[in-house]
Protein backbone atom coordinates (compact mmCIF):
# COMPACT_ATOMS: atom_id res chain seq x y z
CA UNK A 1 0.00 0.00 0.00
CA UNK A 2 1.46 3.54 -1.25
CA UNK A 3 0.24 5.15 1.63
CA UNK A 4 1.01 2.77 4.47
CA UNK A 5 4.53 2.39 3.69
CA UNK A 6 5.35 6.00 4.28
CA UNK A 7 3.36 6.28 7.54
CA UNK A 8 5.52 3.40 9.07
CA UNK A 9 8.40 5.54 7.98
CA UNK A 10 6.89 8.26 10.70
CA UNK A 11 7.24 10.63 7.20
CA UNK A 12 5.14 11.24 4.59
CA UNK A 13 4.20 12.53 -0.99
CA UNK A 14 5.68 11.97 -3.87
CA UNK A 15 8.54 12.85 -12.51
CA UNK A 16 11.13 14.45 -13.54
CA UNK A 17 15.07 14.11 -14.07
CA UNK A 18 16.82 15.60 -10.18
CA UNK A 19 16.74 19.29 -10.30
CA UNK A 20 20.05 21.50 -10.07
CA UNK A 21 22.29 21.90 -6.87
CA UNK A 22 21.23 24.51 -5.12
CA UNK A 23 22.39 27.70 -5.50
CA UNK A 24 25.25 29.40 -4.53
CA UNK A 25 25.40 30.42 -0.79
CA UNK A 26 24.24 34.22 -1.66
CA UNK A 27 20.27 32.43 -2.23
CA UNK A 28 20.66 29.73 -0.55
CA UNK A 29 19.33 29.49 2.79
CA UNK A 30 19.78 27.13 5.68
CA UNK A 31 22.98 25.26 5.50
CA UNK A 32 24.30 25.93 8.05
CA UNK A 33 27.37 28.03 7.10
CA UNK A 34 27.83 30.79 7.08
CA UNK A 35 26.29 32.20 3.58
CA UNK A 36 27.88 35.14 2.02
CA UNK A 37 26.84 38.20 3.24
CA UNK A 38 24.52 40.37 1.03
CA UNK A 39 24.03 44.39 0.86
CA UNK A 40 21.08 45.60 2.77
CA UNK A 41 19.56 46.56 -0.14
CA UNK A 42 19.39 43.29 -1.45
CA UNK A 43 16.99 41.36 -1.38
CA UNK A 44 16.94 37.62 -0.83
CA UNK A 45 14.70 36.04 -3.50
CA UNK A 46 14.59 32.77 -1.99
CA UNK A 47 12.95 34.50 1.12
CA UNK A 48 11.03 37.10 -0.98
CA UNK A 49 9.32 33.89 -2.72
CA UNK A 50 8.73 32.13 0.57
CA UNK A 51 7.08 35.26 2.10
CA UNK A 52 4.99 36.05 -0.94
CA UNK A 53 3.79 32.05 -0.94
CA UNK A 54 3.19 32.04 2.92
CA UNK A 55 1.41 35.16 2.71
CA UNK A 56 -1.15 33.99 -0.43
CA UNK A 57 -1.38 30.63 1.65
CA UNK A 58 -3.02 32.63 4.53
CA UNK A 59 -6.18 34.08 2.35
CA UNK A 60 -6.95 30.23 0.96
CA UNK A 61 -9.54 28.54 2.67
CA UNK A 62 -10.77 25.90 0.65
CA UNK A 63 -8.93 24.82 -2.50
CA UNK A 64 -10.66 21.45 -4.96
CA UNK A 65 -9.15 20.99 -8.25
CA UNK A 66 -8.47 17.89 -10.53
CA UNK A 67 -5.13 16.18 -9.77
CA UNK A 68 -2.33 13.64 -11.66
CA UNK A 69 -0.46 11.52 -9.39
CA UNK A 70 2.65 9.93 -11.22
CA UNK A 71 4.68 7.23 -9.27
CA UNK A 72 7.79 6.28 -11.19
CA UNK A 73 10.04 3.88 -9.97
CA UNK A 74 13.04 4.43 -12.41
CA UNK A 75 15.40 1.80 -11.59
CA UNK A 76 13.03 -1.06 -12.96
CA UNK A 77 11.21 1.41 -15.53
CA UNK A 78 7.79 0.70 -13.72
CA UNK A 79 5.54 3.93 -13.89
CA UNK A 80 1.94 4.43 -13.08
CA UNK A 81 0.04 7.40 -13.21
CA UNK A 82 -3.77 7.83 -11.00
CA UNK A 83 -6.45 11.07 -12.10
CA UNK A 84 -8.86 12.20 -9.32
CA UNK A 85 -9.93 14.76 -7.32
CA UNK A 86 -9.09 16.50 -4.15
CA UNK A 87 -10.55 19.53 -1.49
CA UNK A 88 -8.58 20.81 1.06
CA UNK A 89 -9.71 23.32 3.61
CA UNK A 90 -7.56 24.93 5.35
CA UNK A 91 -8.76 24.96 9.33
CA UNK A 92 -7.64 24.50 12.00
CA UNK A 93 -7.85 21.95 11.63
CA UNK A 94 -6.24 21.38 8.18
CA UNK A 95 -8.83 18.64 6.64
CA UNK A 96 -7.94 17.16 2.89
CA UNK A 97 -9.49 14.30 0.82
CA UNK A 98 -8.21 13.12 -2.40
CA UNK A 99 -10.07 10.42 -4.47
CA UNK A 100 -8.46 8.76 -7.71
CA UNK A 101 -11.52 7.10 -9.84
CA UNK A 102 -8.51 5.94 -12.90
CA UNK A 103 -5.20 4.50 -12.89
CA UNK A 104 -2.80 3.71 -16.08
CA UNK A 105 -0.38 1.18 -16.68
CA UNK A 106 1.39 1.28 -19.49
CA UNK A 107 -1.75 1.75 -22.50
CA UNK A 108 -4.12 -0.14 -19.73
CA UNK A 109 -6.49 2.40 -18.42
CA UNK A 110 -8.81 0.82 -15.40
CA UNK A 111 -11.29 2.33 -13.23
CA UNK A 112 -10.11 1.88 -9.41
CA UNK A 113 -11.50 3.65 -7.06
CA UNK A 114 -9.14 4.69 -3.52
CA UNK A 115 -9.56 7.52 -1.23
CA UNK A 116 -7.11 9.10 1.36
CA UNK A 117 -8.71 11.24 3.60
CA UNK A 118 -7.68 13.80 6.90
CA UNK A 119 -10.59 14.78 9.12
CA UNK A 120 -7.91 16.58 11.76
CA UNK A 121 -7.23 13.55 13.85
CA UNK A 122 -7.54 10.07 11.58
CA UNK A 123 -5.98 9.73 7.94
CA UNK A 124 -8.13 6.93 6.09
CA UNK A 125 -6.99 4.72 2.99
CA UNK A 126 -9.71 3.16 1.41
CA UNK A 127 -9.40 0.93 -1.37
CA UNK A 128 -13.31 0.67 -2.84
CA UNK A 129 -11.86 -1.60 -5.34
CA UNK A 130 -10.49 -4.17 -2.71
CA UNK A 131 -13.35 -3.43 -0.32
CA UNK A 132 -10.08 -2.46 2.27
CA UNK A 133 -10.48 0.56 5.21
CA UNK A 134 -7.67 1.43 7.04
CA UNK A 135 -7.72 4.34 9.48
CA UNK A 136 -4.23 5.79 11.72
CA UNK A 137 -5.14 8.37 14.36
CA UNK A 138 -1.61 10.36 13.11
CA UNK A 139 -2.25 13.00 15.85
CA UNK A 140 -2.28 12.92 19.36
CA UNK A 141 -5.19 13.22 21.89
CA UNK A 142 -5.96 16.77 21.79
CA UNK A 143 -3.64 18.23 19.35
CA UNK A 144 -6.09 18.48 16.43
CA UNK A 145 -5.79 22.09 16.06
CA UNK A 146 -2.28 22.19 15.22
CA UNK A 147 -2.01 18.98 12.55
CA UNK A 148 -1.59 19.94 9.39
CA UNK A 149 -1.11 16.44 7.34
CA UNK A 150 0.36 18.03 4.41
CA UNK A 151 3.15 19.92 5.17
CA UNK A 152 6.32 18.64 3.97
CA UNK A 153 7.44 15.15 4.57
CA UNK A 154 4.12 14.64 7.19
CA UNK A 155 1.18 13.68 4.94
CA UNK A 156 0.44 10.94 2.33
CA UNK A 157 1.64 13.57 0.04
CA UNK A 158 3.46 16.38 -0.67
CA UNK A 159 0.64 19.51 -1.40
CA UNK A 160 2.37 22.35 0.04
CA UNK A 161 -0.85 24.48 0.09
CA UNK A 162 -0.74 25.85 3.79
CA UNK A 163 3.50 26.78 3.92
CA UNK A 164 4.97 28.65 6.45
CA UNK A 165 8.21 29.87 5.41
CA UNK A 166 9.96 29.23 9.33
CA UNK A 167 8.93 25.98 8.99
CA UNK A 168 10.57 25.48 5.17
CA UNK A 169 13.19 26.80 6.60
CA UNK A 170 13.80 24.54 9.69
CA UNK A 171 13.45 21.38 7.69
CA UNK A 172 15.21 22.29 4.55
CA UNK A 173 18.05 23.74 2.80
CA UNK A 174 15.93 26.00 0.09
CA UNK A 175 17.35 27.48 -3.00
CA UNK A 176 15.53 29.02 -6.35
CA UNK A 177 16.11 26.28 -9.72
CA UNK A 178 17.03 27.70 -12.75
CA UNK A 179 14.29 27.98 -14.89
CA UNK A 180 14.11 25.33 -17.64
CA UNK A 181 11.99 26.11 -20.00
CA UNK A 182 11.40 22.60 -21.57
CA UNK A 183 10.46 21.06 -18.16
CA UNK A 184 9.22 23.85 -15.86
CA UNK A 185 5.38 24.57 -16.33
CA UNK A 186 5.21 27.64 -17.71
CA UNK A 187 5.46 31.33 -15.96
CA UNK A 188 6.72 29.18 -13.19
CA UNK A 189 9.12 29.54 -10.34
CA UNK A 190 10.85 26.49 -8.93
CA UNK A 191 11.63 25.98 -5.64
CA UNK A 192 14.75 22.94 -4.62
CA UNK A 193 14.83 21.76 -1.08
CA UNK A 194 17.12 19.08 0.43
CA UNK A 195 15.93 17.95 4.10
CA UNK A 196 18.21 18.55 6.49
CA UNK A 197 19.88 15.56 7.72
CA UNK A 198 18.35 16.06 11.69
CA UNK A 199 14.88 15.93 10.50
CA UNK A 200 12.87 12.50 9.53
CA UNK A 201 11.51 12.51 6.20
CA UNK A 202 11.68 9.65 3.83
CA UNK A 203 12.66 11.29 0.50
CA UNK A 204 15.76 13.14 -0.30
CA UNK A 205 14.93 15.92 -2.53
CA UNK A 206 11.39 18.24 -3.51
CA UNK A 207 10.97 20.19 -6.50
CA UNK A 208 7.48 22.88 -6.00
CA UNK A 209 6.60 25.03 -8.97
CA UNK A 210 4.14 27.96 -8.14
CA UNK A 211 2.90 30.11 -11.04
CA UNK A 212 4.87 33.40 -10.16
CA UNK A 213 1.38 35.92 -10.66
CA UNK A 214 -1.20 33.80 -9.08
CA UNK A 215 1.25 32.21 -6.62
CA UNK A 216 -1.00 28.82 -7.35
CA UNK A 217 0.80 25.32 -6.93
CA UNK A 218 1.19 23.64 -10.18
CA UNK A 219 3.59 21.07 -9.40
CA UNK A 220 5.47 18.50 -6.60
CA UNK A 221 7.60 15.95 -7.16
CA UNK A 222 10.09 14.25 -4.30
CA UNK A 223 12.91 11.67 -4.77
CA UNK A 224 13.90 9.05 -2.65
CA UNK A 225 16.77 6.51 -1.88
CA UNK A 226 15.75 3.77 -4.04
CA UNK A 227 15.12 6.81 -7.31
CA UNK A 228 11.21 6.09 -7.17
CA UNK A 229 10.15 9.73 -8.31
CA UNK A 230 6.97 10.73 -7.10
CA UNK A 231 4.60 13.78 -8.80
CA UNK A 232 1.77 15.44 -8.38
CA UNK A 233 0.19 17.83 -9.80
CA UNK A 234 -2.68 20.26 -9.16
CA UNK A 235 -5.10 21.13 -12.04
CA UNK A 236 -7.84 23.53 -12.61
CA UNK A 237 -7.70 24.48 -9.10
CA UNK A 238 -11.04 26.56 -7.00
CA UNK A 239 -9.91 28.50 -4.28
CA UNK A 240 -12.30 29.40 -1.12
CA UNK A 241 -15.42 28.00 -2.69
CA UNK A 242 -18.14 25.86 -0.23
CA UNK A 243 -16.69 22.28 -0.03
CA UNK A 244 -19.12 18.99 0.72
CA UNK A 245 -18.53 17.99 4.39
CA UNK A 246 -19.39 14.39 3.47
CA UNK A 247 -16.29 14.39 1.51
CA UNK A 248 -14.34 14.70 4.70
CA UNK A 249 -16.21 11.56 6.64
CA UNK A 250 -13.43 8.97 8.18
CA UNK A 251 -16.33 7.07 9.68
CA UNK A 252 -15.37 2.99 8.62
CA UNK A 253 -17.79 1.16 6.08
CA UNK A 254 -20.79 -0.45 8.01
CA UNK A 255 -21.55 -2.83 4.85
CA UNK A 256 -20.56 -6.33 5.00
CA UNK A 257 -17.18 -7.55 3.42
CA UNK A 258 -15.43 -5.04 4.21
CA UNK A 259 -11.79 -5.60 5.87
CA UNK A 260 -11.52 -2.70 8.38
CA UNK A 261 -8.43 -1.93 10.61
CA UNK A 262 -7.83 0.96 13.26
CA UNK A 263 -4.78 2.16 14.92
CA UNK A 264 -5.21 4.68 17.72
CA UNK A 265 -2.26 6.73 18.77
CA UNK A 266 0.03 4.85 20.08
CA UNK A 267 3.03 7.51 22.45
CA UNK A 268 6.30 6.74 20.26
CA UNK A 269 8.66 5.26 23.31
């Protein structure tokens, strides 16, 4: 399971060849040396685009839009692509739910339904196909208010639609890509980050693209050890419109033949 795997990990998404090195010391943030020191006057653009991103975050509410989910594992040329939906509203708590009706294999296109869905407390994987529910309580007793299971490296995937720049900042080493127009979506800026080794996330680079007027995510893709690249990509996006509730609902199937499992929250030791 895509989803389970990375939760085990205590980390969480997830097509493209690895971006540049980040840039030299003068934009780059967070290394931990000492970067080269720049006039007052100037004016760092990795910082300026974290602050304008953080800041357009703030006024979004609700977001629902198509999406293309692209898992690549490049070693052993297996790639698979899944086209849904998702909503997101924005809290507190942060709530999400993203349903994928199609998935493609090779030419094959087949109807499979799955959901993944955060009500604030429980994340829920459920496989209509398979007739499979299983439901983590991912945040402690309590601490609703403060989840937020898609930041980076803490949610089934990568969606960076609430950041907070001190946060970016904490986790990762940040610099601005340079633009590539063949790859980059246009009217795009891209954003590299490398986790930092202290912190536990289970891929080793993210690529974001934002369209620089509207600020909107277009794109994330993350890399990890074993080179399975990971995408996905927002489409046709609605921001701050009414979202159904019932979307949102973690409660287990009551039907029969369904295999259900539950973890509560279990204090790591």
């Amino acid at each position: 399971m895509l989803i389970s795997a990375t939760i085990s990990l205590a980390t969480m998404i997830t097509l493209l060849p690895p971006s540049p090195q980040p840039a030299p010391l003068a934009q780059d943030v967070g290394s931990g040396e000492a970067p080269a020191i720049l006039p007052k006057e100037t004016v760092n653009p990795v910082h300026e685009w974290l602050d304008k991103i953080e800041a357009k975050s703030k006024e979004t509410q609700s977001v629902s839009g198509k999406v293309k989910y692209t898992y690549n594992q490049t070693l052993q040329g297996d790639i698979q692509y899944r086209f849904g939906r998702m909503i997101y509203t924005a809290g507190p708590p942060a709530k999400f739910a993203v349903q994928f009706d199609r998935r493609v294999v090779g030419r094959k296109l087949k109807e499979e339904e799955r959901w993944y869905i955060f009500d604030g407390v429980w994340l829920v994987e459920k496989l209509v196909d398979k007739k499979q529910f299983f439901k983590w309580q991912v945040v402690p007793p309590n601490q609703a208010g403060n989840a937020n299971p898609l930041a980076l490296g803490r949610g089934p995937f990568v969606v960076p639609l609430n950041l907070k720049k001190d946060q970016i900042l904490e986790r990762f080493y940040v610099s601005i890509a340079e633009a590539d127009a063949e790859k980059d979506p246009k009217n795009s800026v891209h954003l590299a980050l490398i986790p930092k080794k202290d912190q536990r996330i289970n891929f080793t680079k993210l690529d974001i693209w934002y369209d620089r007027d509207s600020l909107t995510l277009l794109k994330a893709v993350t890399m990890d050890e074993s080179q399975t690249e990971s995408t996905f990509e927002l489409m046709e996006p609605a921001f701050n419109k009414p979202v159904d509730e019932k979307l949102l609902d973690v409660t287990e199937p009551k039907e029969e033949g369904w295999e259900v499992q539950i973890t509560p929250w279990e204090e790591k030791k």
